[in-house]
PDB file of N, CA and C in Angstrom:
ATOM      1  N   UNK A   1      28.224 -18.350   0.542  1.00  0.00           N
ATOM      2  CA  UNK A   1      26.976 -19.058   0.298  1.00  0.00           C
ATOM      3  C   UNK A   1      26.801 -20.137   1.360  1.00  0.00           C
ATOM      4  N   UNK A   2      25.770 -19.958   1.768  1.00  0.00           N
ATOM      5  CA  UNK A   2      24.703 -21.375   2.777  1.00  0.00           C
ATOM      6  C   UNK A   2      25.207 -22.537   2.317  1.00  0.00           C
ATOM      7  N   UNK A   3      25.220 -23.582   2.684  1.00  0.00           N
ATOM      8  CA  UNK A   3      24.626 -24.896   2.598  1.00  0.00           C
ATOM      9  C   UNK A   3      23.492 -24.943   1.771  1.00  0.00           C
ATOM     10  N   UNK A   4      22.424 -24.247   2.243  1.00  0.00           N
ATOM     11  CA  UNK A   4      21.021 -24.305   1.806  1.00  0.00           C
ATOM     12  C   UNK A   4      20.960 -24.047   0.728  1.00  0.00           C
ATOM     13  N   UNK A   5      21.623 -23.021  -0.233  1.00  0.00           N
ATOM     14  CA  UNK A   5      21.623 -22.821  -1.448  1.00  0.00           C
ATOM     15  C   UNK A   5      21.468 -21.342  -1.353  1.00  0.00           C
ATOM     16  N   UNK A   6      21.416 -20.341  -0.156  1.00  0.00           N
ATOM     17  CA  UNK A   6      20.750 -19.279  -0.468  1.00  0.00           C
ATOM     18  C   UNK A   6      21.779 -18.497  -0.614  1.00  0.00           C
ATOM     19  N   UNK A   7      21.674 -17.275  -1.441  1.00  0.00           N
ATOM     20  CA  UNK A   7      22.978 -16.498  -0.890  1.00  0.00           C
ATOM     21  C   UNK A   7      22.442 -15.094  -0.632  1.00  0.00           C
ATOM     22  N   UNK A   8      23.356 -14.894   0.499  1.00  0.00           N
ATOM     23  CA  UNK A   8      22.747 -13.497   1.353  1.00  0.00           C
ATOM     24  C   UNK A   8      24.254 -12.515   1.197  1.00  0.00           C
ATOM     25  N   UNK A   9      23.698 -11.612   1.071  1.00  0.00           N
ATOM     26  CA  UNK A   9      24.245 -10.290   0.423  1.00  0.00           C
ATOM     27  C   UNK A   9      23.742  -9.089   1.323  1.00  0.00           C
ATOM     28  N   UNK A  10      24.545  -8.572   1.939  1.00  0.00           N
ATOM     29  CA  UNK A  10      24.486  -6.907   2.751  1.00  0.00           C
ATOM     30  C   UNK A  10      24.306  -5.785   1.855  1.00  0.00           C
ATOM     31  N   UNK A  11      23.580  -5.103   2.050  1.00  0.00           N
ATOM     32  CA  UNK A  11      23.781  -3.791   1.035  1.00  0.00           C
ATOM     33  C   UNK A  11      23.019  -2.613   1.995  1.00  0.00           C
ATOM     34  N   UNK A  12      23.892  -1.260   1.364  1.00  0.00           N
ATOM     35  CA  UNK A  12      23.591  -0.522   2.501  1.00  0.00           C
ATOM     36  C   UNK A  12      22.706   0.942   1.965  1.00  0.00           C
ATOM     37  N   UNK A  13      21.825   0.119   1.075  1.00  0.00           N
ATOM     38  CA  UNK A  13      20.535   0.939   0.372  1.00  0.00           C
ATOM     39  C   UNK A  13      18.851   0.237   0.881  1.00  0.00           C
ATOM     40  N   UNK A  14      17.976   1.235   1.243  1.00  0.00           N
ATOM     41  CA  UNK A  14      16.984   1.072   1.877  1.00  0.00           C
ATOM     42  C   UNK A  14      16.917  -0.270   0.888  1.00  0.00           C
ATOM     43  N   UNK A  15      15.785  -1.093   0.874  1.00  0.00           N
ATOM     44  CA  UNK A  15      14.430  -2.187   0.765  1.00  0.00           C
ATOM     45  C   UNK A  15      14.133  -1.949  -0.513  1.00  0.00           C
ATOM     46  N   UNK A  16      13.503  -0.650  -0.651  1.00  0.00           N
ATOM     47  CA  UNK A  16      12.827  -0.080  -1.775  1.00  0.00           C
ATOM     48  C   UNK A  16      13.689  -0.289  -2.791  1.00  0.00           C
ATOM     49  N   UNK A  17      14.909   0.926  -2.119  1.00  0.00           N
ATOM     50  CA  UNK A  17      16.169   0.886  -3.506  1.00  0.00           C
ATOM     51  C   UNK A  17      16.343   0.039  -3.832  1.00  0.00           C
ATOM     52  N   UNK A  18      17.034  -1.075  -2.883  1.00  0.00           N
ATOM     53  CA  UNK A  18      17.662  -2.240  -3.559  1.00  0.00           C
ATOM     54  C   UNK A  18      16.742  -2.657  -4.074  1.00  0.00           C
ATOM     55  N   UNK A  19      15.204  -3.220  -3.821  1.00  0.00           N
ATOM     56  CA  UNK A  19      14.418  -3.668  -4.733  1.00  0.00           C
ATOM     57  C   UNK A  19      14.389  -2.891  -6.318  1.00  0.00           C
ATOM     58  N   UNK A  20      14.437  -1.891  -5.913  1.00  0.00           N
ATOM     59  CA  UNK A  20      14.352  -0.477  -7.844  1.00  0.00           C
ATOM     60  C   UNK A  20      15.647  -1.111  -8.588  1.00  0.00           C
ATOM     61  N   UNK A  21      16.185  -1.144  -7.734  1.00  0.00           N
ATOM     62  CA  UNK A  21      18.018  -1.198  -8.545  1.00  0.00           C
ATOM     63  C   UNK A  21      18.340  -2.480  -8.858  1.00  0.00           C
ATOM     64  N   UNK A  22      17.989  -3.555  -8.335  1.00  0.00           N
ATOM     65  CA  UNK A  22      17.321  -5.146  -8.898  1.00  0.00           C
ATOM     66  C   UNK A  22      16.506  -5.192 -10.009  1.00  0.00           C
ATOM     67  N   UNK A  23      15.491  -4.601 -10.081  1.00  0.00           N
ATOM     68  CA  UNK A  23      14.520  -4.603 -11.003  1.00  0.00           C
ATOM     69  C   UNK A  23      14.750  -3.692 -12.435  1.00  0.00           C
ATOM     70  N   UNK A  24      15.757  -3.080 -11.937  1.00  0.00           N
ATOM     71  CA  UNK A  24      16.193  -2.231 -13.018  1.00  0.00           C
ATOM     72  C   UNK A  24      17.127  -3.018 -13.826  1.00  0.00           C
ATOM     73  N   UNK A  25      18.351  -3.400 -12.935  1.00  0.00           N
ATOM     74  CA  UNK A  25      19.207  -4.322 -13.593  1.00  0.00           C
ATOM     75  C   UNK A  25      18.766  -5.386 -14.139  1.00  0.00           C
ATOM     76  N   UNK A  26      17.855  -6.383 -13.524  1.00  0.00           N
ATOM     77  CA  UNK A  26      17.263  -7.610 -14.642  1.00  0.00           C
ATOM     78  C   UNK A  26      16.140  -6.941 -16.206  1.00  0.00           C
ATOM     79  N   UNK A  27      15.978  -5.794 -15.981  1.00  0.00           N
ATOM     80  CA  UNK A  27      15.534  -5.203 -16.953  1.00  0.00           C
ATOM     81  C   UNK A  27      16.106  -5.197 -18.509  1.00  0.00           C
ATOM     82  N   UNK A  28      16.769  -4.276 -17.925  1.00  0.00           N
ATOM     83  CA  UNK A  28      18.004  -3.627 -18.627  1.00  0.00           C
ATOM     84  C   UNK A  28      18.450  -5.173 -19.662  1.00  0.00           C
ATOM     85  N   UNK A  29      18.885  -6.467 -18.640  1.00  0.00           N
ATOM     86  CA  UNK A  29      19.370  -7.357 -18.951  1.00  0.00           C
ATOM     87  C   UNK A  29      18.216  -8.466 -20.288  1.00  0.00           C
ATOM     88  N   UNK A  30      17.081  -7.872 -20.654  1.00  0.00           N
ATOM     89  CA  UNK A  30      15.893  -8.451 -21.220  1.00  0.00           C
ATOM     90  C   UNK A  30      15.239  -9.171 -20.222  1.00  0.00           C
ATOM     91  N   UNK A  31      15.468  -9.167 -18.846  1.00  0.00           N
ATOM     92  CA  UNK A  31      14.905 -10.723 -17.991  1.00  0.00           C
ATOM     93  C   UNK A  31      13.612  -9.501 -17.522  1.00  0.00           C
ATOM     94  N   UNK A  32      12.598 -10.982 -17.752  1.00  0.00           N
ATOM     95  CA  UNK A  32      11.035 -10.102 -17.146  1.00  0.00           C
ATOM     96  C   UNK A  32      10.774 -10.356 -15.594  1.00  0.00           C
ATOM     97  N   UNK A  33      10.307  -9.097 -15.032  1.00  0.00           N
ATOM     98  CA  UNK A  33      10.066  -9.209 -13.961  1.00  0.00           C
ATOM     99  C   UNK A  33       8.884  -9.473 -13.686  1.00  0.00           C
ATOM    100  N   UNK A  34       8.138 -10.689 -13.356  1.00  0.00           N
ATOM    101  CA  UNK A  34       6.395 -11.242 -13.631  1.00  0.00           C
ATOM    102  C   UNK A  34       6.072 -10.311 -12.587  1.00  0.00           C
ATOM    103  N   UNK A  35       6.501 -10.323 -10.815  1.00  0.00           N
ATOM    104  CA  UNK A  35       6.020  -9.891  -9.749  1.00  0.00           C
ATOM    105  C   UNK A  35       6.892  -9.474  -9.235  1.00  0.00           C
ATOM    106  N   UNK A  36       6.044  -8.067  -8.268  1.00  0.00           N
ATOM    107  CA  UNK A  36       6.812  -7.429  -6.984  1.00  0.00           C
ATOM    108  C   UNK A  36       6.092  -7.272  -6.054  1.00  0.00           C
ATOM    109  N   UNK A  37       6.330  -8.511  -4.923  1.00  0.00           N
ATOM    110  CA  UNK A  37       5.246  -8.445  -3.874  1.00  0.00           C
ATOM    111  C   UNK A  37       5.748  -7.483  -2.509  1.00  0.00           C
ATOM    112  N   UNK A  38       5.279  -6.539  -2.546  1.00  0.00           N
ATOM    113  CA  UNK A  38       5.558  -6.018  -1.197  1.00  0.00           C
ATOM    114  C   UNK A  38       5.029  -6.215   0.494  1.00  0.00           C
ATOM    115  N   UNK A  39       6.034  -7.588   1.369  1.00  0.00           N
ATOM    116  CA  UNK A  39       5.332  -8.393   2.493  1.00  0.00           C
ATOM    117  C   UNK A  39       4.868  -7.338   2.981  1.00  0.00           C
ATOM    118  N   UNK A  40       5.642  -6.606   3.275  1.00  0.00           N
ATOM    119  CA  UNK A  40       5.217  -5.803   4.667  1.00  0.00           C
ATOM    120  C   UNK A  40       3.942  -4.834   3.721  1.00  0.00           C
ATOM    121  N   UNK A  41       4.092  -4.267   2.972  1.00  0.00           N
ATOM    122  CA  UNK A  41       2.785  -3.956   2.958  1.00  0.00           C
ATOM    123  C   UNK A  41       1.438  -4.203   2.969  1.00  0.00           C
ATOM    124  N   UNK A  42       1.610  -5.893   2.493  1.00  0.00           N
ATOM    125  CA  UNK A  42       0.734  -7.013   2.875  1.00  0.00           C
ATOM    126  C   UNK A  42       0.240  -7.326   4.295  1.00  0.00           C
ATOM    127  N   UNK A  43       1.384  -7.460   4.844  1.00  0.00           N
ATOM    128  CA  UNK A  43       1.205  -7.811   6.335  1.00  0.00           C
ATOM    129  C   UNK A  43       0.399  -6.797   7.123  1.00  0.00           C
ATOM    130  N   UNK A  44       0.760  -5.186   6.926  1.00  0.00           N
ATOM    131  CA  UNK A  44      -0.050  -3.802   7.208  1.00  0.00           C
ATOM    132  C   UNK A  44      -1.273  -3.771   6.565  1.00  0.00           C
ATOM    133  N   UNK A  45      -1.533  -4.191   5.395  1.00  0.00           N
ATOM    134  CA  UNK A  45      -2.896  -4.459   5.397  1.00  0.00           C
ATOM    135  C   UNK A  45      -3.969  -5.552   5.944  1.00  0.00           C
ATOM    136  N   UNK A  46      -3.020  -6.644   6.652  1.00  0.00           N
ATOM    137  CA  UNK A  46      -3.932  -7.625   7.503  1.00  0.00           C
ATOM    138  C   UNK A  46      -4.105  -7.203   8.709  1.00  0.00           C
ATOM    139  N   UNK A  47      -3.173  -5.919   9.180  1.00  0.00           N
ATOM    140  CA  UNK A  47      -3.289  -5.302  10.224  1.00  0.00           C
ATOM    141  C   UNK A  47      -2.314  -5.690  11.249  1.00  0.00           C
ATOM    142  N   UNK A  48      -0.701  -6.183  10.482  1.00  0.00           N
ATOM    143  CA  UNK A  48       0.102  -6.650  11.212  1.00  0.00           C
ATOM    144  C   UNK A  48       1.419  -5.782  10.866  1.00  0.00           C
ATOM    145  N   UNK A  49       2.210  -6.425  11.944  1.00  0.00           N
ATOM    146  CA  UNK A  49       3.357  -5.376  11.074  1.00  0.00           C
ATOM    147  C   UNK A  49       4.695  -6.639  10.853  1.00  0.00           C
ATOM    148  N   UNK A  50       5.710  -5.802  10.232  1.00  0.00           N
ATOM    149  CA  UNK A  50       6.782  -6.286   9.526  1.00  0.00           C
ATOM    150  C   UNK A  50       8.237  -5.571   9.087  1.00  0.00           C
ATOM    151  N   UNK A  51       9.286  -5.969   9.022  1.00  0.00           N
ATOM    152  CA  UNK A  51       9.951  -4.856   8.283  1.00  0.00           C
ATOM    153  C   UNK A  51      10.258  -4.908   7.140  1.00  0.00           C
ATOM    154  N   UNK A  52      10.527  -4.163   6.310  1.00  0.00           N
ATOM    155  CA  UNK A  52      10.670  -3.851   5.370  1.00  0.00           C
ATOM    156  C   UNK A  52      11.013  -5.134   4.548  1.00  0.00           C
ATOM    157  N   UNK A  53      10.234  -5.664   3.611  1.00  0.00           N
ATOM    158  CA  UNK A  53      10.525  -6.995   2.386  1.00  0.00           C
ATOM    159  C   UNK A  53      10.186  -6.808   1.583  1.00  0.00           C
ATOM    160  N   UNK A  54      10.831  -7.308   0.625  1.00  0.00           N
ATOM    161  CA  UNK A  54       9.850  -7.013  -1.058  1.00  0.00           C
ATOM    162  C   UNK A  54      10.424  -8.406  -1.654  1.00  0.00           C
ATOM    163  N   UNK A  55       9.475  -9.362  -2.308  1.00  0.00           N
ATOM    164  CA  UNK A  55      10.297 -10.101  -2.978  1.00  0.00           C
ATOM    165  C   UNK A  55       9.722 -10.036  -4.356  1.00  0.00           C
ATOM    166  N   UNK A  56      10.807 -10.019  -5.611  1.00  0.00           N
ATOM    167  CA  UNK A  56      10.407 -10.002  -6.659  1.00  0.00           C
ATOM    168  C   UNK A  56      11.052 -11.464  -7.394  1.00  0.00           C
ATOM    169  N   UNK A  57       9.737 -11.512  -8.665  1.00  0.00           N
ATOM    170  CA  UNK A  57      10.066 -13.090  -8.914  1.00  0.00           C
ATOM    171  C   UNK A  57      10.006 -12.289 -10.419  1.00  0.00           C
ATOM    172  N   UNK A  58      10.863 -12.982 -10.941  1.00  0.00           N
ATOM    173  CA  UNK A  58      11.930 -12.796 -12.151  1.00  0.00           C
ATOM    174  C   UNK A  58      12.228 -14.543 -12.854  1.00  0.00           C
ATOM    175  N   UNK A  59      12.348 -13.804 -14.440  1.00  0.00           N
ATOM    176  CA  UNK A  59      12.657 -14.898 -15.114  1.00  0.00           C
ATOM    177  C   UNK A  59      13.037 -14.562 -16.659  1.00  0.00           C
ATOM    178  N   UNK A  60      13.414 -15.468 -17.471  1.00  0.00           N
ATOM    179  CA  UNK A  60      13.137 -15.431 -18.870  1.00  0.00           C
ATOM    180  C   UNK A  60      12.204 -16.531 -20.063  1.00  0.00           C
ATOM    181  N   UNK A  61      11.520 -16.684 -20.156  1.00  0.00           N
ATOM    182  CA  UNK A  61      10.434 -17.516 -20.855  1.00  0.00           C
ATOM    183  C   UNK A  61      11.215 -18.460 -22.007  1.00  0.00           C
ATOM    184  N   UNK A  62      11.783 -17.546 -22.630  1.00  0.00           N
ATOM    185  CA  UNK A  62      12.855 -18.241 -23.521  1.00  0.00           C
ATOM    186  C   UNK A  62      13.817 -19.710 -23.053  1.00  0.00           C
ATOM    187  N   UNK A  63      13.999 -18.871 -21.829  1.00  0.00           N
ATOM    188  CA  UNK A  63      14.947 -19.736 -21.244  1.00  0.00           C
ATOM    189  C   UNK A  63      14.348 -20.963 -20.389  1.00  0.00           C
ATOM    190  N   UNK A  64      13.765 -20.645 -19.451  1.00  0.00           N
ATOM    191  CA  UNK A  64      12.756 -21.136 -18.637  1.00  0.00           C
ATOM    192  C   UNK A  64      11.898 -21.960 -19.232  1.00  0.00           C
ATOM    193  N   UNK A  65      11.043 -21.556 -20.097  1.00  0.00           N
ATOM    194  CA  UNK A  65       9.841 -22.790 -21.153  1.00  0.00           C
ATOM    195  C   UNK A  65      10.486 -24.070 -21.279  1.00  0.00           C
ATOM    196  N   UNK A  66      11.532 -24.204 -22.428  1.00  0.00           N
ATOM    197  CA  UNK A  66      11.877 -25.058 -22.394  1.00  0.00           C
ATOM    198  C   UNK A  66      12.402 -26.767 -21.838  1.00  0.00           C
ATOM    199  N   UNK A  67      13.347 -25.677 -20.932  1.00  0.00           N
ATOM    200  CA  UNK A  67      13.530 -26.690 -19.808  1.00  0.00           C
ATOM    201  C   UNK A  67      12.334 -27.012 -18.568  1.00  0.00           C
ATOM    202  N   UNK A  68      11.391 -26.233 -18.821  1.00  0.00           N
ATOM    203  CA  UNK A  68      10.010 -26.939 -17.915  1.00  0.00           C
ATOM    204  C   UNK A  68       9.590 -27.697 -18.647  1.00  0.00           C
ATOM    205  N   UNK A  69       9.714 -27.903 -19.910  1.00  0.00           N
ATOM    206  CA  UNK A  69       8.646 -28.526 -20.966  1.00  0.00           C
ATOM    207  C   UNK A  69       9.724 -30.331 -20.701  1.00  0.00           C
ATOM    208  N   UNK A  70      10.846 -30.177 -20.504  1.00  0.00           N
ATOM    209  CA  UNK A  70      11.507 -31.403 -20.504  1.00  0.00           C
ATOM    210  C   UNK A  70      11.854 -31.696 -19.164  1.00  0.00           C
ATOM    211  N   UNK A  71      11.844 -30.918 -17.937  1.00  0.00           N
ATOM    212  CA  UNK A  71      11.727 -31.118 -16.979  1.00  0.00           C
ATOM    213  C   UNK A  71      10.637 -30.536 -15.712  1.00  0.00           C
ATOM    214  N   UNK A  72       9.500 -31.110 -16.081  1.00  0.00           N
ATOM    215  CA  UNK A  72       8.540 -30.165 -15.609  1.00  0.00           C
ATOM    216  C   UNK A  72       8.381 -30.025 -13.981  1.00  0.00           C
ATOM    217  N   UNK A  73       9.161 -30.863 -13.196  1.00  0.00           N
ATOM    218  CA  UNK A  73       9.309 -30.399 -11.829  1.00  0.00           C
ATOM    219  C   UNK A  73       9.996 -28.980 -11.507  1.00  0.00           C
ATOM    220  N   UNK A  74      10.737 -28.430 -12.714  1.00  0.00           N
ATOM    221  CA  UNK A  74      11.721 -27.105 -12.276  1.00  0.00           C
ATOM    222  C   UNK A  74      10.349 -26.178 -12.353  1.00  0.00           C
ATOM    223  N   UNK A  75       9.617 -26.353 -12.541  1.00  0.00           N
ATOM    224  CA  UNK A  75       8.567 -25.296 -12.214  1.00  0.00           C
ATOM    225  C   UNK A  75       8.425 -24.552 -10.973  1.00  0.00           C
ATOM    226  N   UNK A  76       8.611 -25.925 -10.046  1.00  0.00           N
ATOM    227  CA  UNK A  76       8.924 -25.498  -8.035  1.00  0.00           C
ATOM    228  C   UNK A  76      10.108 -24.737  -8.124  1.00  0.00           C
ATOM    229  N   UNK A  77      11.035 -24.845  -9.247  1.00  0.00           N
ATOM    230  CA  UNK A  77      12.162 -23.671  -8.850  1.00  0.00           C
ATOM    231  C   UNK A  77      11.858 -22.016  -9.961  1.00  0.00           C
ATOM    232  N   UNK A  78      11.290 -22.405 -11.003  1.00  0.00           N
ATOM    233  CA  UNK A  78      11.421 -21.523 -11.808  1.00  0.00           C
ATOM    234  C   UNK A  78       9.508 -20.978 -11.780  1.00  0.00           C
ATOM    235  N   UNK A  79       9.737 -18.939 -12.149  1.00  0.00           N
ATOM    236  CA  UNK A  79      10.653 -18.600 -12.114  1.00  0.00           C
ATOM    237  C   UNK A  79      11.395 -18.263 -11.269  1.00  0.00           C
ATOM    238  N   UNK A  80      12.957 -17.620 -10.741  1.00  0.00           N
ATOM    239  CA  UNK A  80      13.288 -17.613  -9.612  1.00  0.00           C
ATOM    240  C   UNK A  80      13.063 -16.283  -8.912  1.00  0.00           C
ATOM    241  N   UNK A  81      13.289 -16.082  -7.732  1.00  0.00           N
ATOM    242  CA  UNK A  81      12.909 -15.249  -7.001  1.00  0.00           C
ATOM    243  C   UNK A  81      14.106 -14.619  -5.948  1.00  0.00           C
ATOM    244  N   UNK A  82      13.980 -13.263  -5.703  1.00  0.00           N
ATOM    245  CA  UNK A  82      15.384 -12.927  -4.896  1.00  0.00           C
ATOM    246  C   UNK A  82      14.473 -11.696  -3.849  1.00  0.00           C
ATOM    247  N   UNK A  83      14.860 -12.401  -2.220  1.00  0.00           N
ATOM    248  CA  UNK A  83      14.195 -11.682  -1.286  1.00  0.00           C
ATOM    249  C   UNK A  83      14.935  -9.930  -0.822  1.00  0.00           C
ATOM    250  N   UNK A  84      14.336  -9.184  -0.482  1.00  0.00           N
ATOM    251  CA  UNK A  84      15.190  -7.922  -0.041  1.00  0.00           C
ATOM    252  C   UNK A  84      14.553  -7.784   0.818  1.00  0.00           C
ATOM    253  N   UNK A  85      15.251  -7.658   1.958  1.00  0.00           N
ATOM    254  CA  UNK A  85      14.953  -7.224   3.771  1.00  0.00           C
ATOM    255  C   UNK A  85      15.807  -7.019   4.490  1.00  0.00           C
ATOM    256  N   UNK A  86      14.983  -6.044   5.717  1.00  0.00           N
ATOM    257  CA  UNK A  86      15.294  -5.450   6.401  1.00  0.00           C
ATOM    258  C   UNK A  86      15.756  -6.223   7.456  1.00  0.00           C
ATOM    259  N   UNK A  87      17.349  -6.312   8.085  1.00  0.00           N
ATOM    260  CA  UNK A  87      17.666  -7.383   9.323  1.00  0.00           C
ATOM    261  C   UNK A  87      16.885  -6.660  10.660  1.00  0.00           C
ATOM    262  N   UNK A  88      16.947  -7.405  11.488  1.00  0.00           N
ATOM    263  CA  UNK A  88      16.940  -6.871  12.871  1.00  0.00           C
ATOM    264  C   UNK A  88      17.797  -5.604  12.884  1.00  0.00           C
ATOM    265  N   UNK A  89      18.754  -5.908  12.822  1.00  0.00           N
ATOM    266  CA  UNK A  89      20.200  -4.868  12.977  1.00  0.00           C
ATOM    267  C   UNK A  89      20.011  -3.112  11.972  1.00  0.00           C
ATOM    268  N   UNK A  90      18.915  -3.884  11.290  1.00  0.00           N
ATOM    269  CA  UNK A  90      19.092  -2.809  10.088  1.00  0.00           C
ATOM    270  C   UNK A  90      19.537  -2.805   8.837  1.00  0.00           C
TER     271      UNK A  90
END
């Protein structure tokens, strides 16, 4: 893990997959998945290009409500979000 807080993880399944197989697993787990934004397909529709990103933003309401209701700045963190992309390298 970063400094920054982020943690970056290699995996050697396309964008898509790992995005399916993320979304499957927080499923499975009761956690709702609000959004799945796909950049690059975004970016191809402004008429730009990109590689391969998807970020999906995930949470649990149960969990999450609360502690916004008593700390309502965690809103800027919650819910949280986990990026999948394509490196330079591949």
């Amino acid at each position: 893990m970063k400094a920054n807080g982020i943690i970056d993880l290699a995996c050697t399944h396309s964008v898509a997959e790992t995005a399916d197989r993320l979304e499957t697993v927080l499923k499975a787990k009761g956690i709702k998945v609000f959004s799945r934004i796909d950049q690059a397909a975004e970016a191809k529709a402004a008429g730009l290009t990109m590689r391969p990103m998807v970020l999906l933003i995930f949470g649990d309401p149960k969990a999450g409500t609360p502690l916004m209701n008593r700390y309502p700045s965690l809103a800027m963190d919650l819910p949280l979000k986990a990026l999948v992309w394509e490196s330079a390298d591949g």
